[in-house]
Protein backbone atom coordinates (compact mmCIF):
# COMPACT_ATOMS: atom_id res chain seq x y z
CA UNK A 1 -135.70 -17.23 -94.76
CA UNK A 2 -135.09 -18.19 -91.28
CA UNK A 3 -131.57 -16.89 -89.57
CA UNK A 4 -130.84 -20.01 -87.17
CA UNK A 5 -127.97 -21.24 -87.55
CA UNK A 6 -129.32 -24.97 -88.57
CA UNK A 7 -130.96 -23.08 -92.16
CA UNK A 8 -127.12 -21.52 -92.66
CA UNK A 9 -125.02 -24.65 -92.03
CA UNK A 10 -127.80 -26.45 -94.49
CA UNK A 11 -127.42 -23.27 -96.92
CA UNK A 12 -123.44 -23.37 -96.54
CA UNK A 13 -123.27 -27.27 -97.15
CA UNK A 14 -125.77 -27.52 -100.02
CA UNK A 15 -123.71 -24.69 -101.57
CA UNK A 16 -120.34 -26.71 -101.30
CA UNK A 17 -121.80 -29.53 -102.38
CA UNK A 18 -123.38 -28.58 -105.90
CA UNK A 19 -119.88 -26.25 -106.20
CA UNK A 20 -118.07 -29.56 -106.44
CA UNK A 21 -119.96 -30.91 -108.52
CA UNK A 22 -121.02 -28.35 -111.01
CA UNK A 23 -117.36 -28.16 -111.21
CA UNK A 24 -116.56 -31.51 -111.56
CA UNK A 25 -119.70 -33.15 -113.46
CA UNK A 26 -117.80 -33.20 -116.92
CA UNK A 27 -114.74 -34.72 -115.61
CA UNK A 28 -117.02 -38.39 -116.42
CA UNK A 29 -116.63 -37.39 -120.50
CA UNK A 30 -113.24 -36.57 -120.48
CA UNK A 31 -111.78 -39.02 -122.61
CA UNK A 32 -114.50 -39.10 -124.87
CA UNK A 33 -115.93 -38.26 -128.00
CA UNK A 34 -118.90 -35.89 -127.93
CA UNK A 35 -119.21 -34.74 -131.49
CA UNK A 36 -121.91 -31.99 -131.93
CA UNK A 37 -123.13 -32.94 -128.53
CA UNK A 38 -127.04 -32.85 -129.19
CA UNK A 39 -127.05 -36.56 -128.37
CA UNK A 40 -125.12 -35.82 -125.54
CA UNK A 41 -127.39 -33.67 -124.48
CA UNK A 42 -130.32 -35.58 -124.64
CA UNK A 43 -128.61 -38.21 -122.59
CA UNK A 44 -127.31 -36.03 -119.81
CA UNK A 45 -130.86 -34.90 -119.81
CA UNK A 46 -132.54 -38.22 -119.73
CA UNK A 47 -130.60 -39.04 -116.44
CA UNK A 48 -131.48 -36.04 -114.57
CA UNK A 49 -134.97 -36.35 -115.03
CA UNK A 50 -134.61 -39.52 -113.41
CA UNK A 51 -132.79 -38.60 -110.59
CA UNK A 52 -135.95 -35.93 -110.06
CA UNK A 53 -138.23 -38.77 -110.41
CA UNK A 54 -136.65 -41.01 -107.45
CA UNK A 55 -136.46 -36.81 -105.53
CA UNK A 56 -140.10 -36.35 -106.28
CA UNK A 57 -140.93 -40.28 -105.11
CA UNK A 58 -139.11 -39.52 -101.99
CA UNK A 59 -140.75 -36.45 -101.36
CA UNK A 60 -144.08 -38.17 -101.93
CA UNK A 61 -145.21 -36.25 -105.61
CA UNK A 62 -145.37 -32.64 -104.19
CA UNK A 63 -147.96 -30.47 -106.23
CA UNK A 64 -146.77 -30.44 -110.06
CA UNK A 65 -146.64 -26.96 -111.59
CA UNK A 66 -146.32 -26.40 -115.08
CA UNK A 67 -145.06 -23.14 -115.09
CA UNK A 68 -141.85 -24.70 -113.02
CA UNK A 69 -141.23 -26.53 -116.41
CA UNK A 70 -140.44 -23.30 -118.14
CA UNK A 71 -137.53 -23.11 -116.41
CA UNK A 72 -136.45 -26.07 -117.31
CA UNK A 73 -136.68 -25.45 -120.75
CA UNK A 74 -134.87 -21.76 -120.40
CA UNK A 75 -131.70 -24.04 -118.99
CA UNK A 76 -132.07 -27.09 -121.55
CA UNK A 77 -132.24 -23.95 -124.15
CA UNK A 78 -128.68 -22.81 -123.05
CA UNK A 79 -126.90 -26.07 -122.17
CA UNK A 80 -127.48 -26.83 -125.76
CA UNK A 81 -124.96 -24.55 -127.14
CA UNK A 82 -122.16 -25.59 -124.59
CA UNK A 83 -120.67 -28.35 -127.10
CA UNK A 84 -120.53 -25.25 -130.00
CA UNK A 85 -119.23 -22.87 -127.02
CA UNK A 86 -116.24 -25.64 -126.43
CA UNK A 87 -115.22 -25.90 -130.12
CA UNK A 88 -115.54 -22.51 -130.84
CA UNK A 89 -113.81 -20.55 -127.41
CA UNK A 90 -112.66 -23.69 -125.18
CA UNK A 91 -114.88 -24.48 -122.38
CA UNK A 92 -112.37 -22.41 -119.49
CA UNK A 93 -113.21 -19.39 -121.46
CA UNK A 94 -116.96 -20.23 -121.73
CA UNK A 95 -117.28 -21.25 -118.30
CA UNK A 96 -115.86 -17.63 -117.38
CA UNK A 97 -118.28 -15.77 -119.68
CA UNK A 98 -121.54 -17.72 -119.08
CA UNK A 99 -120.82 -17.75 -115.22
CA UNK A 100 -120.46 -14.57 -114.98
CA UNK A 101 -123.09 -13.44 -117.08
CA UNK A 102 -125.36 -16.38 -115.04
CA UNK A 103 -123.92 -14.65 -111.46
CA UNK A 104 -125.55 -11.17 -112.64
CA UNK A 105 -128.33 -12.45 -114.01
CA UNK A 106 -129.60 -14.93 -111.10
CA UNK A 107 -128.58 -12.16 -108.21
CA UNK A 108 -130.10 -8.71 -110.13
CA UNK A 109 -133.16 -10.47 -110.94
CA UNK A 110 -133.32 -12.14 -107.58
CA UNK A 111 -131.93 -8.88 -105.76
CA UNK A 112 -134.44 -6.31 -107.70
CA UNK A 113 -137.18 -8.64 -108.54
CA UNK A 114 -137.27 -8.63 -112.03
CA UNK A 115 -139.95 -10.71 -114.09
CA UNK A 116 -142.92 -10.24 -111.75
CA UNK A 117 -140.82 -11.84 -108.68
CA UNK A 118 -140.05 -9.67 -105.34
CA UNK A 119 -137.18 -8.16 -104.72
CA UNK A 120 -134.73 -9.57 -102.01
CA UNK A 121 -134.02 -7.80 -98.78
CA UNK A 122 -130.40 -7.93 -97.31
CA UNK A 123 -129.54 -6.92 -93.68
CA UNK A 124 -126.03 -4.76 -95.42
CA UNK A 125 -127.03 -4.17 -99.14
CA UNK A 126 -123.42 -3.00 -99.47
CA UNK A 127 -121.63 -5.73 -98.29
CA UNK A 128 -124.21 -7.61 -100.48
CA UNK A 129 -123.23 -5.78 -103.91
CA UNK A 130 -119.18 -6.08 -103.10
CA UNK A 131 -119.41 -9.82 -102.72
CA UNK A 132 -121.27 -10.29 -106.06
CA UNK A 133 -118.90 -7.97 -107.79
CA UNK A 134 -116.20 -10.02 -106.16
CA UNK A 135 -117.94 -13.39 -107.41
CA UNK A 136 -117.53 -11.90 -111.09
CA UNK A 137 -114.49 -10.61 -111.33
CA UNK A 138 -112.98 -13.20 -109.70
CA UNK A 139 -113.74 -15.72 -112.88
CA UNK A 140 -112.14 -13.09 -115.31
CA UNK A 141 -108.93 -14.03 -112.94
CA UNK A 142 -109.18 -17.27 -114.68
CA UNK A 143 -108.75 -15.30 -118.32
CA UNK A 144 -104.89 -15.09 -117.48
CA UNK A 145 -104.45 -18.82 -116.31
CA UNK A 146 -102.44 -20.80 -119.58
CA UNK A 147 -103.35 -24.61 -119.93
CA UNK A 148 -101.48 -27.30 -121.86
CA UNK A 149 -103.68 -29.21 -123.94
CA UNK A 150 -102.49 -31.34 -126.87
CA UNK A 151 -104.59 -30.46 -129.69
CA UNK A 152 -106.92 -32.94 -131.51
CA UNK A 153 -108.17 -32.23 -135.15
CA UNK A 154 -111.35 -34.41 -135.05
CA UNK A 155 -112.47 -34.22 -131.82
CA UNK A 156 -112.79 -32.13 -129.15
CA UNK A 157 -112.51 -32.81 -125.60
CA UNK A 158 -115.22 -31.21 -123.39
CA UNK A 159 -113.46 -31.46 -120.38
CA UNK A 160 -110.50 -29.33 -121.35
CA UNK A 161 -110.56 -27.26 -118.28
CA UNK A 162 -109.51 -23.97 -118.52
CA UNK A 163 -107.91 -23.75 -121.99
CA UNK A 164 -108.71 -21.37 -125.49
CA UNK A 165 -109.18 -24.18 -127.97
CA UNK A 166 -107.94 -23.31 -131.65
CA UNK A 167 -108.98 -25.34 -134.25
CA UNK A 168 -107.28 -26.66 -136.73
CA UNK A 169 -107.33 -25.85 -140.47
CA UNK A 170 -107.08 -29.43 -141.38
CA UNK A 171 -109.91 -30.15 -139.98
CA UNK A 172 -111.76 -29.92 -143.38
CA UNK A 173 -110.54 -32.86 -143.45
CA UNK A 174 -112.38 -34.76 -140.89
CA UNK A 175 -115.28 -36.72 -141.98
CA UNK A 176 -117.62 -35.82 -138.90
CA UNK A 177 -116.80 -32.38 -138.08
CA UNK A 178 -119.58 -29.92 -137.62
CA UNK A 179 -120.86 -26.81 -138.22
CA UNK A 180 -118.32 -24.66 -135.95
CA UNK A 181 -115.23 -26.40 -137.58
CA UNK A 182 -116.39 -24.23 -140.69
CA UNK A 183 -115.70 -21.03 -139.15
CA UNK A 184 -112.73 -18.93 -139.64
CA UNK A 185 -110.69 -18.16 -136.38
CA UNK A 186 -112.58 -14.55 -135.78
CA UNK A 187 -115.50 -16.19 -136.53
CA UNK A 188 -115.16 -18.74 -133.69
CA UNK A 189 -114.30 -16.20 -131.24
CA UNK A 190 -117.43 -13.65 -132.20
CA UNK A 191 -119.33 -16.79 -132.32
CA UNK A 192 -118.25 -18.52 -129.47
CA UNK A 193 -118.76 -15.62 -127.01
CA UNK A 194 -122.20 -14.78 -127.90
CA UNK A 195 -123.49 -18.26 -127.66
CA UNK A 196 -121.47 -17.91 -124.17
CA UNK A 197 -123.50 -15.02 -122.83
CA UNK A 198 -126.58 -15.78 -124.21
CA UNK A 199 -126.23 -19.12 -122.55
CA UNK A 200 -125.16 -17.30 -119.20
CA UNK A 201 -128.24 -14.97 -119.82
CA UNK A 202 -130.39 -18.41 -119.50
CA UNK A 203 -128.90 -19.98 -116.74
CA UNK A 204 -129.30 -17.07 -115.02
CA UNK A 205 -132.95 -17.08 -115.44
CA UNK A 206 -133.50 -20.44 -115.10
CA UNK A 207 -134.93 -20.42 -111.10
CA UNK A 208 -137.41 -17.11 -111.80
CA UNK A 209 -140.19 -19.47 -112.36
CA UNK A 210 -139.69 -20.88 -109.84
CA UNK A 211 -139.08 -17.53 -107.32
CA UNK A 212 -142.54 -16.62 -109.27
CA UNK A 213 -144.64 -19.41 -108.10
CA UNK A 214 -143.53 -18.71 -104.35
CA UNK A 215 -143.51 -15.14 -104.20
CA UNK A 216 -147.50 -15.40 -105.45
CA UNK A 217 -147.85 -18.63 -103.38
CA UNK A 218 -148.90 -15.57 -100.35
CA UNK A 219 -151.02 -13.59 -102.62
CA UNK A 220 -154.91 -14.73 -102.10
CA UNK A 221 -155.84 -13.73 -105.52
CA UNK A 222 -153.55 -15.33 -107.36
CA UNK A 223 -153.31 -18.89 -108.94
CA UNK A 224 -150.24 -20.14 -107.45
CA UNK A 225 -152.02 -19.64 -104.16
CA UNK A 226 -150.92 -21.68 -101.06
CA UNK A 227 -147.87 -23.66 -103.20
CA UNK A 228 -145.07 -24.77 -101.33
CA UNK A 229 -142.13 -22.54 -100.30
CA UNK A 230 -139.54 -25.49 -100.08
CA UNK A 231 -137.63 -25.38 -103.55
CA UNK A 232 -137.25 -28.64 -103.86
CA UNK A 233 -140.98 -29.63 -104.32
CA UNK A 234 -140.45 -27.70 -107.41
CA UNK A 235 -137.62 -30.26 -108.90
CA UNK A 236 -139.24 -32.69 -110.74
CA UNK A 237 -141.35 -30.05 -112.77
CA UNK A 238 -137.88 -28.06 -113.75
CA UNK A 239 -136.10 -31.35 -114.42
CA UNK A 240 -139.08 -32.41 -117.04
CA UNK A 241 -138.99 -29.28 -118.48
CA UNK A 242 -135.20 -29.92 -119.11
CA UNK A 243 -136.39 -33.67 -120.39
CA UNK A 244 -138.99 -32.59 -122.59
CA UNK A 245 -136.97 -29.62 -124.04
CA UNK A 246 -133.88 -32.06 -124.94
CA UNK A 247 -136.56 -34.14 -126.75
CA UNK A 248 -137.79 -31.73 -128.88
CA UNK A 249 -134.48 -30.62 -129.93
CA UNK A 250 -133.27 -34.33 -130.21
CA UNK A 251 -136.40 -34.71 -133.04
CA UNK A 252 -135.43 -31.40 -134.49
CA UNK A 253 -131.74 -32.47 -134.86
CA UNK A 254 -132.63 -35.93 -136.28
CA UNK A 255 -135.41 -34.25 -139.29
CA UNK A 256 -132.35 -31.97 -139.86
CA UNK A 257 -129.72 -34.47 -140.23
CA UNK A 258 -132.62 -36.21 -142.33
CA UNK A 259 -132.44 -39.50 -139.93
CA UNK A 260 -129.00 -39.83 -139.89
CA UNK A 261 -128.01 -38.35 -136.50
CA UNK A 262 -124.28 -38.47 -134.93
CA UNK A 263 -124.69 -40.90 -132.37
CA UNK A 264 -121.57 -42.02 -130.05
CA UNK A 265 -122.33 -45.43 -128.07
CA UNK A 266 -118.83 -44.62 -126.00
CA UNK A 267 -120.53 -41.61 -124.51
CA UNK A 268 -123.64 -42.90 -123.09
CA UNK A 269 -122.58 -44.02 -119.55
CA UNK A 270 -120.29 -41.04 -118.99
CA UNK A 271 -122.96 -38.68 -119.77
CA UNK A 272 -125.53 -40.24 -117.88
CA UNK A 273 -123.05 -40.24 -115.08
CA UNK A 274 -122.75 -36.48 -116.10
CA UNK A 275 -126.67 -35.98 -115.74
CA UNK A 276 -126.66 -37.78 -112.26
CA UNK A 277 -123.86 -35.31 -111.04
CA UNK A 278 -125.80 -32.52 -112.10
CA UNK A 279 -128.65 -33.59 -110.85
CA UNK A 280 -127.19 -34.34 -107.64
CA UNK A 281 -125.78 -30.55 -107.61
CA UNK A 282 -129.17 -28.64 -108.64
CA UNK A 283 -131.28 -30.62 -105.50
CA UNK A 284 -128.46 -29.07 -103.46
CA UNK A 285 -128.61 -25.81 -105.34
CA UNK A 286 -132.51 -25.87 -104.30
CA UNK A 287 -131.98 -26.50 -100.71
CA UNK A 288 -129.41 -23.58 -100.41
CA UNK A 289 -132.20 -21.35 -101.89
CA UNK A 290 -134.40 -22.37 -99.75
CA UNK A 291 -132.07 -21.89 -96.38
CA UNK A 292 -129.88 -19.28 -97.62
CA UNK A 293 -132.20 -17.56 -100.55
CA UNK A 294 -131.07 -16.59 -103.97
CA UNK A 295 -129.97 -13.36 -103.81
CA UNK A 296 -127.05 -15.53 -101.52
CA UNK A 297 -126.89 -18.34 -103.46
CA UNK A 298 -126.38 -17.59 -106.61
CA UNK A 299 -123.20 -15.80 -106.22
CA UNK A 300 -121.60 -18.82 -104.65
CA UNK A 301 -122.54 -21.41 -106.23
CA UNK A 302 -122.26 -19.62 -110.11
CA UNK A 303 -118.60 -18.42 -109.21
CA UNK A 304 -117.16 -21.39 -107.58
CA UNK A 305 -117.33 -24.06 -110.02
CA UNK A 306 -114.61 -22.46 -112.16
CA UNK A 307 -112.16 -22.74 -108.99
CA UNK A 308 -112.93 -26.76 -109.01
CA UNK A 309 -112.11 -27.04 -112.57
CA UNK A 310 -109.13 -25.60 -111.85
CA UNK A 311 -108.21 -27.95 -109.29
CA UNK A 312 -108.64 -30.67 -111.91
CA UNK A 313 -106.67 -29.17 -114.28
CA UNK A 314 -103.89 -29.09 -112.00
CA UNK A 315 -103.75 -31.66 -109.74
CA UNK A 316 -105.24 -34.55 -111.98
CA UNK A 317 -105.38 -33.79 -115.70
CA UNK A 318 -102.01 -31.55 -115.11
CA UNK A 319 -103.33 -28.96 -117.51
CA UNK A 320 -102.10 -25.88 -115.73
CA UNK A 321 -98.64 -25.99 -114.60
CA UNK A 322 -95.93 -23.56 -113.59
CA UNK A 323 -95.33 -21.10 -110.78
CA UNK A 324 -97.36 -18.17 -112.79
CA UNK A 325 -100.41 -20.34 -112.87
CA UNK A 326 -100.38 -21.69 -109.74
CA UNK A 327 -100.60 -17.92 -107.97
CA UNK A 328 -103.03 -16.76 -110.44
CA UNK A 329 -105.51 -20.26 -109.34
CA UNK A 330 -104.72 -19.12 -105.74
CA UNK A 331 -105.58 -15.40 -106.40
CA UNK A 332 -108.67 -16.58 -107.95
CA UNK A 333 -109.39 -18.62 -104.68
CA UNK A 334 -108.95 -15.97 -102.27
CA UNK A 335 -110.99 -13.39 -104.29
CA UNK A 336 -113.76 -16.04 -104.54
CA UNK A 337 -113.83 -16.74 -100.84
CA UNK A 338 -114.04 -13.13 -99.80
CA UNK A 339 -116.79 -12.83 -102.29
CA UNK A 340 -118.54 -15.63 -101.06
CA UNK A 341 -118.26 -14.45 -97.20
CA UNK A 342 -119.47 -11.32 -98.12
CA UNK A 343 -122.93 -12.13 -99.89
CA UNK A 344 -123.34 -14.82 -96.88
CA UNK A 345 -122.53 -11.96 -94.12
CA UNK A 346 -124.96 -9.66 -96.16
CA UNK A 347 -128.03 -11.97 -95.47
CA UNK A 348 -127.11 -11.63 -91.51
């Protein structure tokens, strides 16, 4: 990675960029049905493999590798338990658990060079390991934070920043609830959390194809030979692995359901504007890695999306409130920042 100072402001501003809106790219769904989410999903995905189309178009159809797709499909594999995650734990607690569980999975594998990639080199390796602890236990800050969100029995709202959701008894009751309204309230915790770190476990990994292909792009012998070292070339390959991946699970879903899927109508623009967000926020997320490289990255932009949703929840949805709250979201600001500072200082 080059040290100018052009490659860090690009690194630094790609980085805010997807942070706002990773943290902000559910806000679109708020006041609307999702059910089980697996058509949601498929939509969300749909428009961010169109976004990467118009990327790749623009970037005049870089190389396409395969092996970018699998990444792709290790993201698509954990997004599709997020929905389950919300009803079960309440997506503030899931966002804690699979972020942090994505922030030490992205920067040890990037940092030590697991899964056949090579290990990072940082100019102050312990400046570089304080910031990523920082960028961790920063978003267990966010475990104290209380929301106030009226409770709905048949529906859940994905966009319920930073709140435990408990579900209701009566929701037996309910003609279209799902699976995860069956389960008892231990069960939805035990249940919830696992889902959240195995997602978190698959975010995490979701670049290493990705790291693969370049870091045996310089190796003569080997087959990814001469491919590009700009991330973003690699876009349109991860983003059809995400497309393709929905799909199949989409099919699966509908032979389960024996044709009769869940479909909600109401949900289609607001998750497609959902997709585009996201979209929007990984192309950014590439560039950083490319100017800043993962092993900096990661920690940023995995920690600060929790601090955005909490910005919505107070200033706009007015879901945290009171003097207690209000430190704790400022706490959780300042620890973030240092943590941030020090993984970028590391890289100096």
């Amino acid at each position: 990675m080059s040290s100018n100072g052009t490659d860090l402001t690009i690194g630094f501003f790609s980085s805010s960029v997807a942070v706002l809106l990773y943290g902000s790219n559910f806000v679109p769904l708020k006041k609307y049905d999702t059910g089980d989410g697996m058509f949601l999903q498929w939509v969300l995905c749909a428009s961010i493999w169109l976004v990467a189309l118009v990327v790749n178009l623009i970037l005049r159809c870089p190389k396409f590798w395969p092996f970018a797709m699998v990444g792709g499909c290790i993201w698509a594999t954990g997004n599709i338990a997020v929905v389950p995650i919300i009803k079960t734990i309440g997506l503030g607690l899931g966002v804690l658990i699979w972020g942090s569980f994505n922030t030490l999975t992205g920067w040890a594998s990037s940092r030590y060079g697991w899964f056949g990639t090579d290990a990072e080199e940082v100019s102050t390796p312990l400046l570089n390991y304080f910031g990523a602890g920082l960028s961790v236990v920063s978003a267990f800050i966010f475990l104290l934070i209380k929301s106030e969100i009226p409770s709905n029995t048949c529906s859940v709202d994905t966009t319920s920043l930073l709140t435990e959701h408990v579900m209701s008894k009566t929701e037996e009751s309910c003609p279209d609830y799902s699976w995860v309204d069956k389960l008892s309230a231990a069960q939805h915790r035990i249940v919830g959390c696992s889902l959240a770190v195995v997602s978190g476990i698959l975010y995490g990994s979701t670049f290493v194809p990705i790291i693969y292909i370049k870091d045996h792009s310089k190796r003569n012998d080997s087959t990814y030979a001469g491919a590009s070292q700009y991330d973003l070339d690699y876009m349109f390959a991860h983003c059809s692995g995400i497309f393709l991946t929905s799909t199949v699970y989409l099919l699966v879903y509908c032979i389960a359901m024996k044709n009769n899927p869940k479909l909600y109508p109401e949900a289609v623009l607001p998750g497609s504007l959902s997709g585009v967000l996201w979209a929007i926020a990984t192309c950014c997320w590439f560039i950083a890695n490319h100017a800043l490289s993962a092993v900096v990255s990661f920690p940023i932009i995995t920690a600060g999306p929790g601090l955005i949703a909490a910005m919505w929840g107070v200033f706009v949805f007015k879901e945290i409130q009171g003097l207690r709250n209000y430190l704790l979201v400022i706490f959780a600001f300042c620890i973030i920042l240092t943590g941030a500072l020090c993984t970028a200082f590391s890289k100096l």
